[in-house]
C-alpha atoms as a PDB file:
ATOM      1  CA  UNK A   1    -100.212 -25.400  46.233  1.00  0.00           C
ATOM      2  CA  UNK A   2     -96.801 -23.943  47.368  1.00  0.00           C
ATOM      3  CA  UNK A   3     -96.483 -23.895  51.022  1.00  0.00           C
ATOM      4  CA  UNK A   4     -96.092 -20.556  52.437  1.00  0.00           C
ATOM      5  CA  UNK A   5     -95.111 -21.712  55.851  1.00  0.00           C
ATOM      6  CA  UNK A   6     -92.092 -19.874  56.960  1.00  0.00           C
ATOM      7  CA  UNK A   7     -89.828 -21.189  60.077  1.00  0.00           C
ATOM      8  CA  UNK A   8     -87.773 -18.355  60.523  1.00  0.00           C
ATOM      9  CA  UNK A   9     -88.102 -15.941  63.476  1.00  0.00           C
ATOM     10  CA  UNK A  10     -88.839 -12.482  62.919  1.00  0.00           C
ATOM     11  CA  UNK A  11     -85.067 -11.513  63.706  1.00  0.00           C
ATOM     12  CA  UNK A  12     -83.822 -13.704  61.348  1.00  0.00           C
ATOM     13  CA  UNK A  13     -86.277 -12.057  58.771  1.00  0.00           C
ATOM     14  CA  UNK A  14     -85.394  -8.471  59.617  1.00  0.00           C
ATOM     15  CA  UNK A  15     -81.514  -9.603  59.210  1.00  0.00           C
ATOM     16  CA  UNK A  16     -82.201 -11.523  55.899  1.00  0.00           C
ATOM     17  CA  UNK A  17     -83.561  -8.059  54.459  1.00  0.00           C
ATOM     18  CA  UNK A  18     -80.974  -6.102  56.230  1.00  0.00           C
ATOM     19  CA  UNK A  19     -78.642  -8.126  54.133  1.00  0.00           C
ATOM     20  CA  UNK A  20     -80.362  -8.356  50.947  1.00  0.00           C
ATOM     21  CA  UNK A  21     -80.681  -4.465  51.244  1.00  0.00           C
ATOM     22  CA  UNK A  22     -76.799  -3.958  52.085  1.00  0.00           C
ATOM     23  CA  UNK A  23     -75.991  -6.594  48.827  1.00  0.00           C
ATOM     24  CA  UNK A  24     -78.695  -4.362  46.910  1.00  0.00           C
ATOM     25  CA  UNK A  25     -77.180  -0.557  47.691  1.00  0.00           C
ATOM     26  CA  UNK A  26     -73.527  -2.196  46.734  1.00  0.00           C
ATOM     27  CA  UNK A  27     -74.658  -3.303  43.317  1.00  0.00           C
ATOM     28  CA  UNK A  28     -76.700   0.160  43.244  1.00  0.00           C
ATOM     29  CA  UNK A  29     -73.060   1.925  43.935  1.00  0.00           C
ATOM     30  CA  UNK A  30     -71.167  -0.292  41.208  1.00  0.00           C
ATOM     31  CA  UNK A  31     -73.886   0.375  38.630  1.00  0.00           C
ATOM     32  CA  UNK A  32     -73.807   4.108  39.442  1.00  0.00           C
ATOM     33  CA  UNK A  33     -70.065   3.906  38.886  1.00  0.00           C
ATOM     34  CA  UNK A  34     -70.650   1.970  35.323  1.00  0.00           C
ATOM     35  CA  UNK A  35     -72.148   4.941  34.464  1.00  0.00           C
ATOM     36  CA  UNK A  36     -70.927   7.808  35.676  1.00  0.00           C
ATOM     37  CA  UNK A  37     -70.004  10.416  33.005  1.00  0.00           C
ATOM     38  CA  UNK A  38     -66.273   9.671  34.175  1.00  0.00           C
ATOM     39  CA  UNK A  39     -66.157   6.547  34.221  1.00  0.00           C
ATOM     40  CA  UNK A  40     -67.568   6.059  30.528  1.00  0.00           C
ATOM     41  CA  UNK A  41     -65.116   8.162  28.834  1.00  0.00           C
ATOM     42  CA  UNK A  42     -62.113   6.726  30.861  1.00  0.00           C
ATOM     43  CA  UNK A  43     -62.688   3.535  29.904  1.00  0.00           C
ATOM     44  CA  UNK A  44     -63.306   5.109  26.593  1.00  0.00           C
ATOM     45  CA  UNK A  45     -59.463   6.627  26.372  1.00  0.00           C
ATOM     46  CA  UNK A  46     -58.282   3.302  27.964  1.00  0.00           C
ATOM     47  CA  UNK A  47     -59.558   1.775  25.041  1.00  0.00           C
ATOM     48  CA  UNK A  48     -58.091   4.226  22.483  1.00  0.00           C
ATOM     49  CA  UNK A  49     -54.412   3.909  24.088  1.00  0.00           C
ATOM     50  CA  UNK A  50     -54.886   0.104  24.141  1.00  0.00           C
ATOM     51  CA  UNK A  51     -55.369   0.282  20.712  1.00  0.00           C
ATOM     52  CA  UNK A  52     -52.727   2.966  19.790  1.00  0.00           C
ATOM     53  CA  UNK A  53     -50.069   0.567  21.841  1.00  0.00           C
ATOM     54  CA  UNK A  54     -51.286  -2.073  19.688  1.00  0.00           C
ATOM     55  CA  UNK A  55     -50.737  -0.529  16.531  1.00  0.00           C
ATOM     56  CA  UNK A  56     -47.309   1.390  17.897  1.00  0.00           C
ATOM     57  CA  UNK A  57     -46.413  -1.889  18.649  1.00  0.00           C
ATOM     58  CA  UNK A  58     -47.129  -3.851  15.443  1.00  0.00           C
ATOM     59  CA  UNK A  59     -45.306  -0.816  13.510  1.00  0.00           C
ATOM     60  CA  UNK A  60     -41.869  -1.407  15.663  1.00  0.00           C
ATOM     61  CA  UNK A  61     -41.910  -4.794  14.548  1.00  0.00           C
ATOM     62  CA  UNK A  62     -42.547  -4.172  10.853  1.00  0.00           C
ATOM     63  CA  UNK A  63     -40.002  -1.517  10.623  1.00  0.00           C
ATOM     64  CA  UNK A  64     -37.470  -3.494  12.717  1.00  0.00           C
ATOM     65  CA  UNK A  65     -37.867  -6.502  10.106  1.00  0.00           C
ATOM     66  CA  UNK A  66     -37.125  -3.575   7.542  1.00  0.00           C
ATOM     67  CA  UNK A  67     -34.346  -2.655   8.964  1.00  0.00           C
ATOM     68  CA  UNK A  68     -32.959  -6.291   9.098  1.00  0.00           C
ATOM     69  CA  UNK A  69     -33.951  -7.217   6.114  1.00  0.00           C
ATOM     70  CA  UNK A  70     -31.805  -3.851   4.668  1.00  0.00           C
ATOM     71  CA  UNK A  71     -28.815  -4.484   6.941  1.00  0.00           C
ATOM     72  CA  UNK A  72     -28.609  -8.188   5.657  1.00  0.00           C
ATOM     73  CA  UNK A  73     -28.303  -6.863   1.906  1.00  0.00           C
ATOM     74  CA  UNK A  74     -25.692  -4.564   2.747  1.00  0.00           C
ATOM     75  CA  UNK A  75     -23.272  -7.279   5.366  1.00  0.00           C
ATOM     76  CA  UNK A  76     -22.048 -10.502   4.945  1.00  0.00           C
ATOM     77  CA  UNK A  77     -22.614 -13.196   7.469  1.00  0.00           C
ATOM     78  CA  UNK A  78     -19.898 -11.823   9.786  1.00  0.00           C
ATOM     79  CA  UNK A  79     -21.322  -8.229   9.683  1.00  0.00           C
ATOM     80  CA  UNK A  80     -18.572  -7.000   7.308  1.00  0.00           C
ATOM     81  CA  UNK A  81     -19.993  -4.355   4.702  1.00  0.00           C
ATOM     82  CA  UNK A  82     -20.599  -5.691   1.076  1.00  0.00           C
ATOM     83  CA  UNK A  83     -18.885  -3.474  -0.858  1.00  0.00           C
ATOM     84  CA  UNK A  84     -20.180  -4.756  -4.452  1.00  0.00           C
ATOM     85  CA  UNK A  85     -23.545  -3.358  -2.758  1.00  0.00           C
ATOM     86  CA  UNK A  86     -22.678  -0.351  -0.308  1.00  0.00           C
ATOM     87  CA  UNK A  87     -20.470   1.566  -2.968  1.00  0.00           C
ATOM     88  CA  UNK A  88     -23.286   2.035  -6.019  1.00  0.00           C
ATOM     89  CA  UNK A  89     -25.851   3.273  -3.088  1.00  0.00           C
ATOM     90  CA  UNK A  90     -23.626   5.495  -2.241  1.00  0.00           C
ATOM     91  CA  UNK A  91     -22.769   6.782  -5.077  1.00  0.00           C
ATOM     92  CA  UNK A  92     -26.447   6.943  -6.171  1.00  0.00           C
ATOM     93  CA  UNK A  93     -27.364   8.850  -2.714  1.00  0.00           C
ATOM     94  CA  UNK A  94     -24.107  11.159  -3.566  1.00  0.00           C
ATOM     95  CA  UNK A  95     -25.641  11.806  -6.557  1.00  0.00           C
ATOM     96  CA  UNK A  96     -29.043  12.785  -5.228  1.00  0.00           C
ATOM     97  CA  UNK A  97     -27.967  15.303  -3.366  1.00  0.00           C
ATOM     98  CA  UNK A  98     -25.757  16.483  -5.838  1.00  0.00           C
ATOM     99  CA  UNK A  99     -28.737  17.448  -8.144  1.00  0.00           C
ATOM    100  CA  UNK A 100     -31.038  18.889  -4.994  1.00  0.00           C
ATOM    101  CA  UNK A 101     -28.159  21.829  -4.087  1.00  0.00           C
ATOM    102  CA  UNK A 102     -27.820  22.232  -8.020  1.00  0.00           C
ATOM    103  CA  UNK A 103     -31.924  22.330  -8.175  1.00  0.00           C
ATOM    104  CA  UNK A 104     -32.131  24.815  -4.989  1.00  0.00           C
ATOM    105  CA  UNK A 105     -29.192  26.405  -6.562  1.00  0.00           C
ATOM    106  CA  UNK A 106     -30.387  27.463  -9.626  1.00  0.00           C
ATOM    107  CA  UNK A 107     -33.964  28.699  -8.368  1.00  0.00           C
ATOM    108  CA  UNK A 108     -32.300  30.612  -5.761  1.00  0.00           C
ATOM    109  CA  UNK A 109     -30.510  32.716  -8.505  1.00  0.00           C
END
């Protein structure tokens, strides 16, 4: 059998459940904070920017690798433009345009 005796005054009882009762409304007040209506859908929008930084993020890297990756095709080592390259883009994008105003040119009249 368990013994039941208990060697505690009745003070020290009454502040025991004093205690356990302060410990209990605190987690009462956090839990009631969990799930308040406010609470849920700010940690829901937290979550949704976390992610949306995340992918922001991962998107400036990719397109800054691009962008290296084009800038190394078109300069040399020392950063000097490679004209065997640069001069038969431009002439291509020159060309482009050319035949958009003749396009927008011709529907226009």
């Amino acid at each position: 059998m368990a013994d039941t005796s208990d060697t505690r005054t009745p003070a020290q009882i009454e502040a025991d459940i004093r205690r356990r009762r302060a410990v209990l409304a605190e987690t009462l007040d956090e839990i009631g904070v969990r799930v308040h209506p406010k609470t849920i859908v700010g940690d829901a929008k937290a979550k949704v920017v976390a992610n949306i930084d995340h992918t922001v993020g991962r998107a400036y890297v990719q397109v800054n690798r691009v962008v290296s990756d084009v800038r190394a095709q078109f300069t040399d080592e020392e950063g000097a433009p490679r004209l065997e390259r640069v001069v038969p883009v431009a002439l291509v994008a020159v060309g482009v345009v050319g035949l958009l105003l003749l396009s927008s040119r011709r529907r226009k009249g």
